[in-house]
N, C-alpha and C. Protein backbone atom coordinates (compact mmCIF):
# COMPACT_ATOMS: atom_id res chain seq x y z
N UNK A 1 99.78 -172.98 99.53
CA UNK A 1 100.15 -171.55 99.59
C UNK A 1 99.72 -170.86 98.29
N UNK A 2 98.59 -169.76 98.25
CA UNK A 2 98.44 -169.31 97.04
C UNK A 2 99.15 -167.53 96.65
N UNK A 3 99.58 -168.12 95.44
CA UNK A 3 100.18 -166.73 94.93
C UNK A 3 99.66 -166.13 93.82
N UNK A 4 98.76 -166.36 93.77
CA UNK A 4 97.91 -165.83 92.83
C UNK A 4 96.54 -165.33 93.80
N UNK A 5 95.31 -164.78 92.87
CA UNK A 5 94.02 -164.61 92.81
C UNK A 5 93.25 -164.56 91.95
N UNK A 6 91.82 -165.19 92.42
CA UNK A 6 91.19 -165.81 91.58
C UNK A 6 89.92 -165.00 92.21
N UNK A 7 89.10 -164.67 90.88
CA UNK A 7 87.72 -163.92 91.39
C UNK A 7 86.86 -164.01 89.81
N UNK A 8 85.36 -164.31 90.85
CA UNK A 8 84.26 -164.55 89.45
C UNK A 8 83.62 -163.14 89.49
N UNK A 9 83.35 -162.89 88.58
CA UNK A 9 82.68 -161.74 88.10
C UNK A 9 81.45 -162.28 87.25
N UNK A 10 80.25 -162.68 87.68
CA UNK A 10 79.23 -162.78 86.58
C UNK A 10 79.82 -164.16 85.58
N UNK A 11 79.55 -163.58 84.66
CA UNK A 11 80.19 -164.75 83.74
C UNK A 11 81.67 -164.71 83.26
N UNK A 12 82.49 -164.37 84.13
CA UNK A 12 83.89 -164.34 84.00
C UNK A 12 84.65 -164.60 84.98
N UNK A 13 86.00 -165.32 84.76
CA UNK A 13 86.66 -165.90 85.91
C UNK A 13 88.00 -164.92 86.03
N UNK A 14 88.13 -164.30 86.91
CA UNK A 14 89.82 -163.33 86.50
C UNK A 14 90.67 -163.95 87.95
N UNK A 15 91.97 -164.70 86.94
CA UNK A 15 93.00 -165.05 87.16
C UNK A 15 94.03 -164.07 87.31
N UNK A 16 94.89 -163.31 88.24
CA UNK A 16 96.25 -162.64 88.55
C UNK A 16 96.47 -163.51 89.63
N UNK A 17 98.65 -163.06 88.80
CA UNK A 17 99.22 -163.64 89.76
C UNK A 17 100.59 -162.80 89.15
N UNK A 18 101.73 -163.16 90.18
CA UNK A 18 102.82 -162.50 90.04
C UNK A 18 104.19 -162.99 89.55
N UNK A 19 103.58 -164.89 89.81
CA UNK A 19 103.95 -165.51 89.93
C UNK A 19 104.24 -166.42 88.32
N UNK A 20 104.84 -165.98 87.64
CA UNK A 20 104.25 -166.96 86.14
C UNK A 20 105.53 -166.50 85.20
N UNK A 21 106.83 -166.67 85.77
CA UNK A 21 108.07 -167.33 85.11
C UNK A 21 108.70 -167.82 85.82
N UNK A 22 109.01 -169.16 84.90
CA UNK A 22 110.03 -170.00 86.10
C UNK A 22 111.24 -169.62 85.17
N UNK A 23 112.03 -168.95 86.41
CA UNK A 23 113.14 -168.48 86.65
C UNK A 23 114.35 -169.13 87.66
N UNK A 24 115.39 -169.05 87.08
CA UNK A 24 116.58 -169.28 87.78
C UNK A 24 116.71 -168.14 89.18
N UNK A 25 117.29 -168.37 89.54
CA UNK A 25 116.73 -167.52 90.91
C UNK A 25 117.78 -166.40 90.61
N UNK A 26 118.23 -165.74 90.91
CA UNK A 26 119.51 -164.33 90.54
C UNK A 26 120.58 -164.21 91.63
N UNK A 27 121.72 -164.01 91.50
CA UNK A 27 122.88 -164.29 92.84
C UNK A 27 122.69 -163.05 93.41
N UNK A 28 122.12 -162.38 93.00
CA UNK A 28 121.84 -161.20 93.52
C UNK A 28 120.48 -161.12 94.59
N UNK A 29 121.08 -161.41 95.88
CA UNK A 29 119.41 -161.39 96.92
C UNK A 29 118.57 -160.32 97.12
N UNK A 30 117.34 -160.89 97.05
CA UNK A 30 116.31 -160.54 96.87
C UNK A 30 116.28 -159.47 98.35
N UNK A 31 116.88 -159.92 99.35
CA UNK A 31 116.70 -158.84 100.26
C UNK A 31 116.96 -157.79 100.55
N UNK A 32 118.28 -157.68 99.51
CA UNK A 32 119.68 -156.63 99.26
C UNK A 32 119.07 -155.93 98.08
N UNK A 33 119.18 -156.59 96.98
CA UNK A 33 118.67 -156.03 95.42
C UNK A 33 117.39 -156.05 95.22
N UNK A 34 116.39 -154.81 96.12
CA UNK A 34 115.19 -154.55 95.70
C UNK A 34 115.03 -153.94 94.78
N UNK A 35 113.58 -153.82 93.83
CA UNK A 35 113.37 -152.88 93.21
C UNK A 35 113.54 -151.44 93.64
N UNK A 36 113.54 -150.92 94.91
CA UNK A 36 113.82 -150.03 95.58
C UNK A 36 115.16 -149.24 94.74
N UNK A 37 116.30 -150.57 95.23
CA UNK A 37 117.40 -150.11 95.47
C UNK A 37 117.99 -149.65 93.97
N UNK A 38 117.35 -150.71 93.16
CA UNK A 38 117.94 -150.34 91.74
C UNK A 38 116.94 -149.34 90.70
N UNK A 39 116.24 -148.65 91.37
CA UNK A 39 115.27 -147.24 91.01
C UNK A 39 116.26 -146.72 91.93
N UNK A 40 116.74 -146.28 93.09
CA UNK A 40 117.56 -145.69 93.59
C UNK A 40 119.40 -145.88 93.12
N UNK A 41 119.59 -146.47 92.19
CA UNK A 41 120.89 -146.71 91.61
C UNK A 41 120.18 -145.75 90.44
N UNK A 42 119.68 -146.27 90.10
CA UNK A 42 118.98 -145.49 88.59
C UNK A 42 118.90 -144.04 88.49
N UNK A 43 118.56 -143.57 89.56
CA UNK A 43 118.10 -142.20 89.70
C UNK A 43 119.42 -141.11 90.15
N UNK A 44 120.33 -142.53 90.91
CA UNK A 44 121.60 -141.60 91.59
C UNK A 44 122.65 -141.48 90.20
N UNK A 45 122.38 -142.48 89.75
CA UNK A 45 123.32 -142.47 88.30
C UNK A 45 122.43 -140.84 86.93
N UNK A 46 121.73 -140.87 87.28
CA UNK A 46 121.07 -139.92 86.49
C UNK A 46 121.51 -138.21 87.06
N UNK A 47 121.33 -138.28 88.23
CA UNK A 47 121.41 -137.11 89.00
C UNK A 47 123.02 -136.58 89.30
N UNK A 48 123.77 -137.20 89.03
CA UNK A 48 125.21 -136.88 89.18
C UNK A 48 125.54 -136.16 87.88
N UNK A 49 125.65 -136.83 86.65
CA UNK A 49 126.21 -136.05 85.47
C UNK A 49 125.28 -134.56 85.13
N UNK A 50 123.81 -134.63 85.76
CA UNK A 50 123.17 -133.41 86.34
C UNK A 50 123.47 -132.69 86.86
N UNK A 51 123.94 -132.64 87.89
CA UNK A 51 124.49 -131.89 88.69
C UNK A 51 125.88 -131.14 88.45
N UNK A 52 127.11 -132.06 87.61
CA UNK A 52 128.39 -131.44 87.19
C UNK A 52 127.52 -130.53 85.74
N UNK A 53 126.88 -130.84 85.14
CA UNK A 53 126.34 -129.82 84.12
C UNK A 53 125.47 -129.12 85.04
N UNK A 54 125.00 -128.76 85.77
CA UNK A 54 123.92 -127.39 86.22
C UNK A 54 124.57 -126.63 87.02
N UNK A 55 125.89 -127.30 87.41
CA UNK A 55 127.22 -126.68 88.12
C UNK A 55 127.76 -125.72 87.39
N UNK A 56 127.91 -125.23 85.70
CA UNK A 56 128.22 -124.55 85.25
C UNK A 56 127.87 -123.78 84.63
N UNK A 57 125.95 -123.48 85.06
CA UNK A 57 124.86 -122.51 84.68
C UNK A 57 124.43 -122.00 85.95
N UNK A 58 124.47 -122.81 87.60
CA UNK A 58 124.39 -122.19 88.32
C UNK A 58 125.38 -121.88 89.19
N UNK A 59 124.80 -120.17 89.62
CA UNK A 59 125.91 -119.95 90.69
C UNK A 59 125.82 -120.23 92.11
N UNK A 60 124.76 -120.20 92.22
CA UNK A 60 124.50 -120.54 93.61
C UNK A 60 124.35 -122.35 94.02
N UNK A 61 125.12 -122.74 95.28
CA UNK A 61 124.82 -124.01 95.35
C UNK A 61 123.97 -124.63 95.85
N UNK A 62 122.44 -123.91 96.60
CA UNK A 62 121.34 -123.98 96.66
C UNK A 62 120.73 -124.19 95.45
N UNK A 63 120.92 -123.74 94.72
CA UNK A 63 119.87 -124.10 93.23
C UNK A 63 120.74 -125.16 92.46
N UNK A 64 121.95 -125.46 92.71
CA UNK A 64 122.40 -126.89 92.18
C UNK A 64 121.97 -128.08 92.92
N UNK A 65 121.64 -127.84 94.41
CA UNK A 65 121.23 -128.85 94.80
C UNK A 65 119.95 -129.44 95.12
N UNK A 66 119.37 -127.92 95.03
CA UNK A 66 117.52 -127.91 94.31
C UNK A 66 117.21 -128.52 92.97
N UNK A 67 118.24 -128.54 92.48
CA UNK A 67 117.65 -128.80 90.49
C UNK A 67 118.32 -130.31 90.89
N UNK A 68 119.11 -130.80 91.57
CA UNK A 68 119.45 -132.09 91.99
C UNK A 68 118.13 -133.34 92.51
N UNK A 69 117.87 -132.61 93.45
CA UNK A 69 116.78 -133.46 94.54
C UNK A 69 115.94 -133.50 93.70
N UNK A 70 115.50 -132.47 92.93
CA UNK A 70 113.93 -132.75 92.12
C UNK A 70 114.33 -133.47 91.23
N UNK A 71 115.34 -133.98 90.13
CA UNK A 71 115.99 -134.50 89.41
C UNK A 71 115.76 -136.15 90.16
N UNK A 72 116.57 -136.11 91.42
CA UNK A 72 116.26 -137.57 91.84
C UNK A 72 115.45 -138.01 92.29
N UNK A 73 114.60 -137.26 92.77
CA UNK A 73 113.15 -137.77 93.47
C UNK A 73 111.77 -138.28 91.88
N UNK A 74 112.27 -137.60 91.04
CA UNK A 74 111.22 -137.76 89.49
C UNK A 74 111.89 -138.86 89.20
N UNK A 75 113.12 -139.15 89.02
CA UNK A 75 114.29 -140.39 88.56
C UNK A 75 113.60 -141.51 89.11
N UNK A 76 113.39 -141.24 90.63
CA UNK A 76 113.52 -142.14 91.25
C UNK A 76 112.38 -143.10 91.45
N UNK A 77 111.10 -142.17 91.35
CA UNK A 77 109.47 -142.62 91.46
C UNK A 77 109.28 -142.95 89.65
N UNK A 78 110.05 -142.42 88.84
CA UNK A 78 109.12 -142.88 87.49
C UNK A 78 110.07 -144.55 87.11
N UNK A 79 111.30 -144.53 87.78
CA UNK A 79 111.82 -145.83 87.49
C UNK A 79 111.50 -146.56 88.23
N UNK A 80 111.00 -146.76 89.51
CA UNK A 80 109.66 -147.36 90.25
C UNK A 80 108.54 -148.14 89.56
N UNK A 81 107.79 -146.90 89.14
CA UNK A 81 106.81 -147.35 88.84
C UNK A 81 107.02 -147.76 87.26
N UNK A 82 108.12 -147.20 85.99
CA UNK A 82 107.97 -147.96 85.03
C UNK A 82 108.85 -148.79 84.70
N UNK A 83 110.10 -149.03 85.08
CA UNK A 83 111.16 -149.87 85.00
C UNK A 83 111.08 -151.12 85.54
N UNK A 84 111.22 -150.48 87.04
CA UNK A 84 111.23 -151.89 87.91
C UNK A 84 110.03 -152.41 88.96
N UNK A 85 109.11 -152.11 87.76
CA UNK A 85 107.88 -152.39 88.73
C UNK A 85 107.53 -153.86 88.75
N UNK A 86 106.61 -154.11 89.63
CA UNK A 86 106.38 -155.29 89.97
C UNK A 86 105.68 -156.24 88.33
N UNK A 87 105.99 -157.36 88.07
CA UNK A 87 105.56 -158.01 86.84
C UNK A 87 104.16 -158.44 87.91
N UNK A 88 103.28 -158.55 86.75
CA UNK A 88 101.93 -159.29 86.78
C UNK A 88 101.42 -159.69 85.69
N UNK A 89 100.47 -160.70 85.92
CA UNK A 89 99.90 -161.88 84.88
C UNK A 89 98.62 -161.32 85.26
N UNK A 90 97.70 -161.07 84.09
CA UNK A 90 96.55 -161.41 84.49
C UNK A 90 95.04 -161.99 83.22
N UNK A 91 95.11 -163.23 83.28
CA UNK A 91 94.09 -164.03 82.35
C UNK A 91 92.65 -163.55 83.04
N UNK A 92 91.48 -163.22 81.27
CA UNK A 92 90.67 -163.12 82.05
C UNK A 92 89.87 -164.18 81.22
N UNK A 93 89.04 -165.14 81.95
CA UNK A 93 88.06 -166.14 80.99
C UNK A 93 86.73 -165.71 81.15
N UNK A 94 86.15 -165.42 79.52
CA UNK A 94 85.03 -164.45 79.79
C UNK A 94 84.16 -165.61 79.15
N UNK A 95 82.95 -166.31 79.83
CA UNK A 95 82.31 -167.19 79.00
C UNK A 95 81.27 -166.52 78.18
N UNK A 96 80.93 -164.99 78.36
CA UNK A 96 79.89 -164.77 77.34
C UNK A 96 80.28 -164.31 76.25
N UNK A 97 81.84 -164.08 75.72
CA UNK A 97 82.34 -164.10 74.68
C UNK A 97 83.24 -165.22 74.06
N UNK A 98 83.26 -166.09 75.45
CA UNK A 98 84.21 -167.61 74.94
C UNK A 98 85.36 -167.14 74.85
N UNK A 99 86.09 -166.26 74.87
CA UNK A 99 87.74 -165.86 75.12
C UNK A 99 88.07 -165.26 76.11
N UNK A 100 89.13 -165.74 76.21
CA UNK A 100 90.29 -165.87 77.25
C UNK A 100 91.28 -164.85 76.81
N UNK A 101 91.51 -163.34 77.83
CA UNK A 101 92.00 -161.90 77.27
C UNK A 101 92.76 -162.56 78.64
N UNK A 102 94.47 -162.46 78.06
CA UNK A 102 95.81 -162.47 78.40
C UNK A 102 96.70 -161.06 78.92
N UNK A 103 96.79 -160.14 79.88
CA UNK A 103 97.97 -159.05 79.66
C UNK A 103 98.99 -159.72 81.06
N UNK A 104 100.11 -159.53 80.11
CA UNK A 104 101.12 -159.89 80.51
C UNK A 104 102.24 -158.22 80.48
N UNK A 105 102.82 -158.24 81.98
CA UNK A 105 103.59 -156.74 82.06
C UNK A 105 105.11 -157.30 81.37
N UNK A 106 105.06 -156.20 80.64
CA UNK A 106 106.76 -156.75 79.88
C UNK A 106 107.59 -155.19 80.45
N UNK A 107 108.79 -154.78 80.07
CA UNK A 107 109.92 -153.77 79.77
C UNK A 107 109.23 -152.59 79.19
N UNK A 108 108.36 -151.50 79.98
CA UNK A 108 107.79 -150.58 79.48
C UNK A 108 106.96 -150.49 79.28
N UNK A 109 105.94 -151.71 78.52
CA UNK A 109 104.51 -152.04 78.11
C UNK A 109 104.00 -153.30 78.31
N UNK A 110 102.79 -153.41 78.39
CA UNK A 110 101.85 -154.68 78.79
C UNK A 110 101.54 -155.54 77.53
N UNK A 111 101.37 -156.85 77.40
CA UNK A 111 101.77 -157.43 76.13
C UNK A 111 99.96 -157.66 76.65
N UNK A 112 99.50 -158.18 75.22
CA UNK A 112 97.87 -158.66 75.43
C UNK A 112 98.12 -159.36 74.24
N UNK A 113 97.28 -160.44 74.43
CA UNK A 113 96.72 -161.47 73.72
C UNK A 113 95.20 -161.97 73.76
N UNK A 114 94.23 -162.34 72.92
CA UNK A 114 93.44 -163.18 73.08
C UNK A 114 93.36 -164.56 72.49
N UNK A 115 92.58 -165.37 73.35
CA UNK A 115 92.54 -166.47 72.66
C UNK A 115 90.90 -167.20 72.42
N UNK A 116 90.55 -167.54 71.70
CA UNK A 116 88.78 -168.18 71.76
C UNK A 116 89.47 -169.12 72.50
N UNK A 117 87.86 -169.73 73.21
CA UNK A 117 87.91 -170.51 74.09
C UNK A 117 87.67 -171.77 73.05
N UNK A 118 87.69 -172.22 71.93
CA UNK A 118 87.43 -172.91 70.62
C UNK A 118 89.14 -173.56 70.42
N UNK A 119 90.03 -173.13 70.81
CA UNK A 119 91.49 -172.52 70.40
C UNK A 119 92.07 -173.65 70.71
N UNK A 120 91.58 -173.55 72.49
CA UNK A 120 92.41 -174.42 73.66
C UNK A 120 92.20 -175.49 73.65
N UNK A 121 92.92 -176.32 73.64
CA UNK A 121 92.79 -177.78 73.42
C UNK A 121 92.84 -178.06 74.76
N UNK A 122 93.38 -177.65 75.76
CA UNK A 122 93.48 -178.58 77.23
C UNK A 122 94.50 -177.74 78.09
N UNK A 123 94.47 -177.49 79.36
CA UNK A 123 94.77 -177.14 80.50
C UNK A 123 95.48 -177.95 81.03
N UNK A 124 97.03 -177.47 81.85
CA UNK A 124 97.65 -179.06 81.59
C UNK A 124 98.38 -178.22 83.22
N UNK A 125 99.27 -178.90 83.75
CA UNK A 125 99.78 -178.54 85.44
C UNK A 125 101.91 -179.27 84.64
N UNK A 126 102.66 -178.55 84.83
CA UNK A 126 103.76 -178.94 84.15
C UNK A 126 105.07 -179.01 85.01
N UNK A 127 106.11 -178.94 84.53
CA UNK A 127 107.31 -178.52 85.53
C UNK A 127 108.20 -178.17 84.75
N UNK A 128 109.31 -177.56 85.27
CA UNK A 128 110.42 -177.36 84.73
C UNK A 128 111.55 -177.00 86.14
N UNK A 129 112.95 -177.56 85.57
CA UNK A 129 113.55 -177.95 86.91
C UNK A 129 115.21 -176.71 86.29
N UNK A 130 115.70 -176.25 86.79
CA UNK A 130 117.18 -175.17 86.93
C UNK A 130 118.09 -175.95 87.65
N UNK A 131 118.84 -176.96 86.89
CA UNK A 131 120.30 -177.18 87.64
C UNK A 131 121.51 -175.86 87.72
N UNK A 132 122.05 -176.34 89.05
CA UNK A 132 123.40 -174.59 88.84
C UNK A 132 124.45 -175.15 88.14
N UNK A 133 124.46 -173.93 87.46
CA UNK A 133 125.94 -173.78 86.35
C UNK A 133 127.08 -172.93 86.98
N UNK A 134 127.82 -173.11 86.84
CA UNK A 134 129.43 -172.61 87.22
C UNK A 134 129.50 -172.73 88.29
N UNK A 135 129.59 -173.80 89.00
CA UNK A 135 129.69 -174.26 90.79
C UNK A 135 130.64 -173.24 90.78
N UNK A 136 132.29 -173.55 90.25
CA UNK A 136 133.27 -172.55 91.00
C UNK A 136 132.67 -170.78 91.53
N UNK A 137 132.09 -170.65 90.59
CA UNK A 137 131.60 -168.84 90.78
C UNK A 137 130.47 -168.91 91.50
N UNK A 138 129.68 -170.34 91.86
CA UNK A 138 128.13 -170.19 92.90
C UNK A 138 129.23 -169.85 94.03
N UNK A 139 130.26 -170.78 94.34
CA UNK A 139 131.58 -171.38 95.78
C UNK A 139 132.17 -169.69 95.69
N UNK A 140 132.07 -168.78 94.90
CA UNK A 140 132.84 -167.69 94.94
C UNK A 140 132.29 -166.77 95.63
N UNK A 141 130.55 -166.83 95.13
CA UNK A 141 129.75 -165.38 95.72
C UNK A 141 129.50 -165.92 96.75
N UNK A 142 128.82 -167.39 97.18
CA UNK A 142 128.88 -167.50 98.82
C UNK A 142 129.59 -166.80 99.93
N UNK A 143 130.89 -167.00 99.29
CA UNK A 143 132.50 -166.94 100.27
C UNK A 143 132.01 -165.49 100.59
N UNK A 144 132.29 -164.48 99.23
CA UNK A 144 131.91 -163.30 99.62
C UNK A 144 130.85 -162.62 100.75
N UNK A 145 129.98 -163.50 100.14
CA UNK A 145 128.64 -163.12 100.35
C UNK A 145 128.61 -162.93 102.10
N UNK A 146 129.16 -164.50 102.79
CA UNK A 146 129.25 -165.14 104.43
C UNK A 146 130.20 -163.93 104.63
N UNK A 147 131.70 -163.53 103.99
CA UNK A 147 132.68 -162.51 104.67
C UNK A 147 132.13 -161.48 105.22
N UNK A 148 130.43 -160.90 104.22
CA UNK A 148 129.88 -159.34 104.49
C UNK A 148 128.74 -159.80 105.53
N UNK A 149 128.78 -161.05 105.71
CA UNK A 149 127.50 -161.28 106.59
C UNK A 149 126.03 -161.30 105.97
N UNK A 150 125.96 -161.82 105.15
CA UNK A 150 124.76 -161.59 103.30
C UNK A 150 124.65 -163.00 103.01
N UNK A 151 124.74 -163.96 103.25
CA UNK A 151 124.75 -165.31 102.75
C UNK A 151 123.60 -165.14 101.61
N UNK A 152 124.01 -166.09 100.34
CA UNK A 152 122.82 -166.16 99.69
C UNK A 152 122.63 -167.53 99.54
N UNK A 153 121.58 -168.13 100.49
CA UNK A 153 121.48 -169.40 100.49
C UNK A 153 120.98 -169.96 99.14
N UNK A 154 121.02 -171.44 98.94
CA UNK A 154 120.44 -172.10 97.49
C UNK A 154 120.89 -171.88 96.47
N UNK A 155 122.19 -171.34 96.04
CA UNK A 155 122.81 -171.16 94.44
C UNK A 155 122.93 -171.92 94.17
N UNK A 156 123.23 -173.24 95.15
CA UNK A 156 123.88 -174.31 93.94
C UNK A 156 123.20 -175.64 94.17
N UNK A 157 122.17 -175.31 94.55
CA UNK A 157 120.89 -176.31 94.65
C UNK A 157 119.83 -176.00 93.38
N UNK A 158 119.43 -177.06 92.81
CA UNK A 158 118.70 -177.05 91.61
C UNK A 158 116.78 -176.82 92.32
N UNK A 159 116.20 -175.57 91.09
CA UNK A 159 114.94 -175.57 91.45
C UNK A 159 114.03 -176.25 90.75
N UNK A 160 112.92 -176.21 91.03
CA UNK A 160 112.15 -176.81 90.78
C UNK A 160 110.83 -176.34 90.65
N UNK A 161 109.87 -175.82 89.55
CA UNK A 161 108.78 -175.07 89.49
C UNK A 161 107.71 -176.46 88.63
N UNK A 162 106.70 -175.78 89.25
CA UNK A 162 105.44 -176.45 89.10
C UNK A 162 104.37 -175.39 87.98
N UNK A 163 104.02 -175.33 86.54
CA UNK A 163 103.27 -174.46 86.12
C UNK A 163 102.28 -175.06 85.07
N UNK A 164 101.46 -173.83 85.52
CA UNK A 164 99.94 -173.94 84.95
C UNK A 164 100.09 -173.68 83.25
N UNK A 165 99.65 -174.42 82.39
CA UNK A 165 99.75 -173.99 81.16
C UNK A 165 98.54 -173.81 80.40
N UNK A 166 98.10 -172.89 79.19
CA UNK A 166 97.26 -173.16 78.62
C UNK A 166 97.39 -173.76 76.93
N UNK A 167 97.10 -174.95 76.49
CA UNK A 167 97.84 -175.46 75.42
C UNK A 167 96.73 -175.06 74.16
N UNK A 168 97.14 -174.21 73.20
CA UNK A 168 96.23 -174.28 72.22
C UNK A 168 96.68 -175.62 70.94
N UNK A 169 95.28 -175.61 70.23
CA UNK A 169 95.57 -176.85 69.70
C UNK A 169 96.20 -176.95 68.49
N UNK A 170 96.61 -175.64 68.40
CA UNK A 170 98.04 -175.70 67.14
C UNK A 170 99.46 -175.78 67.70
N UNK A 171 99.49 -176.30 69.02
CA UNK A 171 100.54 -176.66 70.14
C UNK A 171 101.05 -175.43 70.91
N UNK A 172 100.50 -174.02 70.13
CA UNK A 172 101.39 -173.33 71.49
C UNK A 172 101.07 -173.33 72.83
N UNK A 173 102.09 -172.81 73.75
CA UNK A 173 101.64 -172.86 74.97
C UNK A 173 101.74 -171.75 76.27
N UNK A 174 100.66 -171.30 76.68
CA UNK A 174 100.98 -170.10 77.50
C UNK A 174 100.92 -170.64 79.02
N UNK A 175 102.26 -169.99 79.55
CA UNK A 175 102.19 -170.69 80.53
C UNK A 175 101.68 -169.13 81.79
N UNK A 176 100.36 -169.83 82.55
CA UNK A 176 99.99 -168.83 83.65
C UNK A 176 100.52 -168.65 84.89
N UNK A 177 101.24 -169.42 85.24
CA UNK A 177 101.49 -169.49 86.70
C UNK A 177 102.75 -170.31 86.82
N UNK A 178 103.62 -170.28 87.52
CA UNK A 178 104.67 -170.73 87.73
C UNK A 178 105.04 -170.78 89.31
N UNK A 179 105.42 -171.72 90.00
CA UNK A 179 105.41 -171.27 91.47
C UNK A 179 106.59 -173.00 91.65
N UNK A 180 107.87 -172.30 92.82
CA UNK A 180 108.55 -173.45 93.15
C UNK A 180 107.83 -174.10 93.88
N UNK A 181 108.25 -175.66 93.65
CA UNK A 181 107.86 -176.90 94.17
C UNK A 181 107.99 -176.90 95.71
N UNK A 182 109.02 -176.49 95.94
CA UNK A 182 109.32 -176.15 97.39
C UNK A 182 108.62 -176.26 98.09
N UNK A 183 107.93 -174.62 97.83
CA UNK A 183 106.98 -173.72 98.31
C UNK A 183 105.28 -174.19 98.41
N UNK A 184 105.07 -175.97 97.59
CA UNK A 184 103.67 -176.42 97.38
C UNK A 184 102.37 -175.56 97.30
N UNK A 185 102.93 -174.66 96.54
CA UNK A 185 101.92 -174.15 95.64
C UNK A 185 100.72 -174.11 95.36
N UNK A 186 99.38 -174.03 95.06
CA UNK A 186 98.04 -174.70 95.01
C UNK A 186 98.07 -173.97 93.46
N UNK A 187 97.33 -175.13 92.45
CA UNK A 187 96.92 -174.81 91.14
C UNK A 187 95.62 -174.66 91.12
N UNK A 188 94.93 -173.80 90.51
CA UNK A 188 93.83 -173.82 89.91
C UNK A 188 93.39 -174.36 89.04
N UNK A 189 93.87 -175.83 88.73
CA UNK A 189 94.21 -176.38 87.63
C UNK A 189 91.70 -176.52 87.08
N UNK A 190 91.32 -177.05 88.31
CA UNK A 190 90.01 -177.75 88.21
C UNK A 190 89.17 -176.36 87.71
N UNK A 191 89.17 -175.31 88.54
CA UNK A 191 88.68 -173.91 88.22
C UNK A 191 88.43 -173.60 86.93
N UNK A 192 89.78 -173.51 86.10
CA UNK A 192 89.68 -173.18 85.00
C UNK A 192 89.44 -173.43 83.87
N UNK A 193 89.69 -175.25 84.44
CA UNK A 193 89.16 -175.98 83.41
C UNK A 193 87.46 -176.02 83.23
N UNK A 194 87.08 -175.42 84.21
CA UNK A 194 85.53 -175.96 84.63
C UNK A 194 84.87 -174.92 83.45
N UNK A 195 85.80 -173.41 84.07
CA UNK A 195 85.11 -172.50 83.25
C UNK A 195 85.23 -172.22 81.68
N UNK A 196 86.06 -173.49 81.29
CA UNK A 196 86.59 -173.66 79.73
C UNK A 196 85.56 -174.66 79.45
N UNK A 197 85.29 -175.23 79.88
CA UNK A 197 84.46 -176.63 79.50
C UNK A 197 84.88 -177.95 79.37
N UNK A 198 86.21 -178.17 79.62
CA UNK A 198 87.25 -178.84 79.74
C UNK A 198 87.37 -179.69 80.44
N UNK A 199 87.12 -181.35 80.26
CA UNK A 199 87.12 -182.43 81.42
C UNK A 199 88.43 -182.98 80.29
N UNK A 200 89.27 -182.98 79.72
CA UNK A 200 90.72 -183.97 79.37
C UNK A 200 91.53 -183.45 80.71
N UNK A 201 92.33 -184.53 80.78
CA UNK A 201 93.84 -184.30 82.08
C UNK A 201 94.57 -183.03 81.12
């Protein structure tokens, strides 16, 4: 199953994916707690203390509830698109400059890094595993969860992610891709190494 994409350009390989923190999963489901919903919490929380202040400059309640809607509809599309927007990874390996250009989406701004392709010591495929903590409170939000008809299956089952790393040879390590074991994943592990020059495991 791939969650990423992979495309050559000439002499460059560009790696995105969406997929590249292994994360504890959140008790909060993913089907309930969209980005949607919490740009729409965001925007309704903004637009209320708006509204009791424009309540006491306007008289008419047509133009309180005009200066409202436009209030939440701007709230609502700019915390969309800059708050809770979708994270992405995207490595690019450029062999006619030998580096490897990193942007990673963070809280507001896109982080970038480069690295020479001189740097990397080796391309490596890794894991990292999430046992659950506080059984009593996983046994709590279930209960809830089954009463509203919301089950959130897997809290108190441990995960298991499979990720792509890139190791430079002063040991740090960037990790590209992250994807549960579950889910059997496909690495690009051979790809990238090919286009690094890279035959070590």
């Amino acid at each position: 199953m791939n969650s990423y994409r992979l495309k050559k350009e000439n002499n460059r390989l560009v790696f995105s994916t969406q997929s590249f923190r292994a994360e504890k999963s959140s008790v909060l489901h993913e089907g309930v707690y969209t980005k949607e919903f919490a740009s729409m919490l965001t925007a309704t929380a903004l637009s209320v203390p708006v509204y009791i202040a424009v309540s006491f400059f306007a008289d008419t309640l047509a133009l309180r509830i005009l200066s409202v809607i436009i209030l939440f509809v701007l709230s609502f599309l700019a915390a969309k698109k800059y708050v809770f927007r979708e994270d992405f990874l995207e490595a690019i390996f450029d062999r006619a400059s030998k580096t490897v250009f990193i942007k990673q989406s963070g809280f507001l701004s896109v982080r970038k890094e480069t690295i020479p392709f001189e740097d990397i010591g080796s391309v490596e495929i890794g894991s990292r595993t999430f046992d659950p903590v506080n059984l009593d409170g996983i046994q709590f939000v279930q209960k809830i969860s089954a009463q509203h008809g919301s089950a959130v299956p897997g809290l108190s089952e441990s995960e298991e992610f499979v990720t792509l790393l890139l190791k430079e040879n002063n040991g740090t390590e960037h990790t590209i891709f992250a994807g549960r074991i579950k889910d059997e994943p496909e690495i690009p592990l051979n790809e990238i190494k090919k286009v690094l020059d890279i035959t070590n495991a």
